[in-house]
C-alpha atoms as a PDB file:
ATOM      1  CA  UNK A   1       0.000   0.000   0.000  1.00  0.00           C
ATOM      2  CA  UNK A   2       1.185   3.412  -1.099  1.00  0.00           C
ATOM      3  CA  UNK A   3       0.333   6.549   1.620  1.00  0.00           C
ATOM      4  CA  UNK A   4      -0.631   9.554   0.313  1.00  0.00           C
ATOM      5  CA  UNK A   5      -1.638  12.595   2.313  1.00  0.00           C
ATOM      6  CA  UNK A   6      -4.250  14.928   0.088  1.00  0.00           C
ATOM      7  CA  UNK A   7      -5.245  18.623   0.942  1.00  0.00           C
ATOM      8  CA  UNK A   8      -8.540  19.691   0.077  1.00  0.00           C
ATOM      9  CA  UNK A   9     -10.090  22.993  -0.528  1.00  0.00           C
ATOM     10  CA  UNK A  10     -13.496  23.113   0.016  1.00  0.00           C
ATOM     11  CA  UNK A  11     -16.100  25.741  -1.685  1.00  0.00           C
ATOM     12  CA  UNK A  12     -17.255  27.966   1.031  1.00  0.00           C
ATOM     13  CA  UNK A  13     -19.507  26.385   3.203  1.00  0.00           C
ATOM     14  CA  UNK A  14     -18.927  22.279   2.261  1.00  0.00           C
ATOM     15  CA  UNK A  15     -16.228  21.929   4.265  1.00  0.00           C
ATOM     16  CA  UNK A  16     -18.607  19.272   7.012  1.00  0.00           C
ATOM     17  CA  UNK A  17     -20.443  17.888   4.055  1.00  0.00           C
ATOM     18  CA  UNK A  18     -17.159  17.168   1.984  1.00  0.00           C
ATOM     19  CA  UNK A  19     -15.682  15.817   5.294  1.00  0.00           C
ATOM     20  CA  UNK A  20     -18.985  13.568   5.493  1.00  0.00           C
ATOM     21  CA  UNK A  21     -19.097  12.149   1.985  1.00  0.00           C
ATOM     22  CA  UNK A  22     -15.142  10.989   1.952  1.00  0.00           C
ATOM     23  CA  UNK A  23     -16.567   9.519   5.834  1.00  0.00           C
ATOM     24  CA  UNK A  24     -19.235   7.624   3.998  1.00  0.00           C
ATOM     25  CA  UNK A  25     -16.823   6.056   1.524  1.00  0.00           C
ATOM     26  CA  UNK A  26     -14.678   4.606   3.709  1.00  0.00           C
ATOM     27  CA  UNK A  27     -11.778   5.337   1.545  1.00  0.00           C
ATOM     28  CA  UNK A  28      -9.576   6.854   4.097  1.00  0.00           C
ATOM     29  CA  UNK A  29      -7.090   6.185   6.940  1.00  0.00           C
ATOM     30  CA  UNK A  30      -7.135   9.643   8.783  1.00  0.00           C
ATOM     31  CA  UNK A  31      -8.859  12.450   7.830  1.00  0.00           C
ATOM     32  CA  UNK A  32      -8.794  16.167   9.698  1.00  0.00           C
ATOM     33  CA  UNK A  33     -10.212  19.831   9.427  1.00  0.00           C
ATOM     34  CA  UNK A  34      -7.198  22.172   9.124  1.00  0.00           C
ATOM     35  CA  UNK A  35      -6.663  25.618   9.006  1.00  0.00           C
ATOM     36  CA  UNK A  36      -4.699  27.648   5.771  1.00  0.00           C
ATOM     37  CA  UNK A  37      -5.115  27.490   2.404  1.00  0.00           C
ATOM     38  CA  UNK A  38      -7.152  24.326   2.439  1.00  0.00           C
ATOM     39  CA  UNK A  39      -9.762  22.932   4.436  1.00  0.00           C
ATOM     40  CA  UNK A  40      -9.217  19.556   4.985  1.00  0.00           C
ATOM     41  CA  UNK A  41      -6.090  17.119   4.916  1.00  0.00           C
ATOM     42  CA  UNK A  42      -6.906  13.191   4.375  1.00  0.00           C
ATOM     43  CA  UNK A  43      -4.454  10.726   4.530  1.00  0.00           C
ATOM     44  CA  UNK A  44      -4.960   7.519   2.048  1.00  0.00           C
ATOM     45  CA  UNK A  45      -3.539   4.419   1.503  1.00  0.00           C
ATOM     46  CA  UNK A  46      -3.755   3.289  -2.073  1.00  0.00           C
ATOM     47  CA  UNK A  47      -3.017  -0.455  -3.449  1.00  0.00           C
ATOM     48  CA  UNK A  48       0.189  -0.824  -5.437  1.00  0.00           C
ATOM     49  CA  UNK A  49      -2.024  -2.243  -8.577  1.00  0.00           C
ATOM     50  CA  UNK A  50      -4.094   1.258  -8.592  1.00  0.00           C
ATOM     51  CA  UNK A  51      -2.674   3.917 -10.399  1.00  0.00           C
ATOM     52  CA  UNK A  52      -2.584   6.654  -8.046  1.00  0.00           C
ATOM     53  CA  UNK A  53      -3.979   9.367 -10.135  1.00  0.00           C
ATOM     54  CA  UNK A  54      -7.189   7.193 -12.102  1.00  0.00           C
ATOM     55  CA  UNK A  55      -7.534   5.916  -7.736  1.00  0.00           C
ATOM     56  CA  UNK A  56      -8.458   9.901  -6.620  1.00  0.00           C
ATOM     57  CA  UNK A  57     -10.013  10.718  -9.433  1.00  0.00           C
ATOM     58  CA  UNK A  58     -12.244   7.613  -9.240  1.00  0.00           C
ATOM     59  CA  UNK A  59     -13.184   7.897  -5.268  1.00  0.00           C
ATOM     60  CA  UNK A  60     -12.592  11.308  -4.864  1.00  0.00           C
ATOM     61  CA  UNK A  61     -13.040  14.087  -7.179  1.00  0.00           C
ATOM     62  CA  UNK A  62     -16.347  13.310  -7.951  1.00  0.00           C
ATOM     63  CA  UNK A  63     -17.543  15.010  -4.374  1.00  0.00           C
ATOM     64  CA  UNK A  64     -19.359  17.871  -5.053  1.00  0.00           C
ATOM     65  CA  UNK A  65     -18.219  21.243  -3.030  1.00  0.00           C
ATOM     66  CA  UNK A  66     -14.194  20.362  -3.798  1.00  0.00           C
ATOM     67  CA  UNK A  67     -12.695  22.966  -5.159  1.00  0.00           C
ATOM     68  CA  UNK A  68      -8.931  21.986  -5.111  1.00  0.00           C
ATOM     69  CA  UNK A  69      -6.629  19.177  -4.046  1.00  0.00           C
ATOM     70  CA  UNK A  70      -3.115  18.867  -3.417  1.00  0.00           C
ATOM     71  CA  UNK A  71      -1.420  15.416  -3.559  1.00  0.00           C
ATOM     72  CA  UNK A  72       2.030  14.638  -1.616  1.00  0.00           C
ATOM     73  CA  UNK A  73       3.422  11.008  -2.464  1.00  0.00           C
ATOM     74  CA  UNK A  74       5.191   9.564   0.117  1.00  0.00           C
ATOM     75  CA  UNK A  75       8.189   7.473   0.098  1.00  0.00           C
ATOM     76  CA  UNK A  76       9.148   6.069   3.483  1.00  0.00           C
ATOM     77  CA  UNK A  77       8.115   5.902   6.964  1.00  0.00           C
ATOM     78  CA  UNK A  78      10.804   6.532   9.552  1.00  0.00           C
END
């Protein structure tokens, strides 16, 4: 399994309901409300076999009231 941490942006005002849709999927490992630029910061393991990008894109994007993401791969735990 790969880790990837993912910032989200949220339109003003989805911020709980994005947070609650990504719940409902069960696609995550952590998942937080943050403060800055974005709005919420999940962190996601994905299977070798997926292709990272096609994997968000497929369980992700498609939440309506994102605005932006921001991917960071990871490479090893210490």
């Amino acid at each position: 399994m790969r880790c990837v941490f993912i910032n989200i942006r949220c339109k003003p005002g989805h911020s709980y309901r994005v947070a609650e849709a990504i719940a409902l999927r069960e696609i995550h490992s952590e998942l937080y409300s943050t403060s800055g630029p974005f709005d919420l910061l999940l962190k996601l393991y994905i299977p070798e076999t997926e292709d990272i990008g096609k994997y968000i894109n497929d369980n992700l994007l498609d939440i309506a009231g994102i605005e932006r993401t921001e991917t960071t791969l990871t490479f090893k735990a210490f």
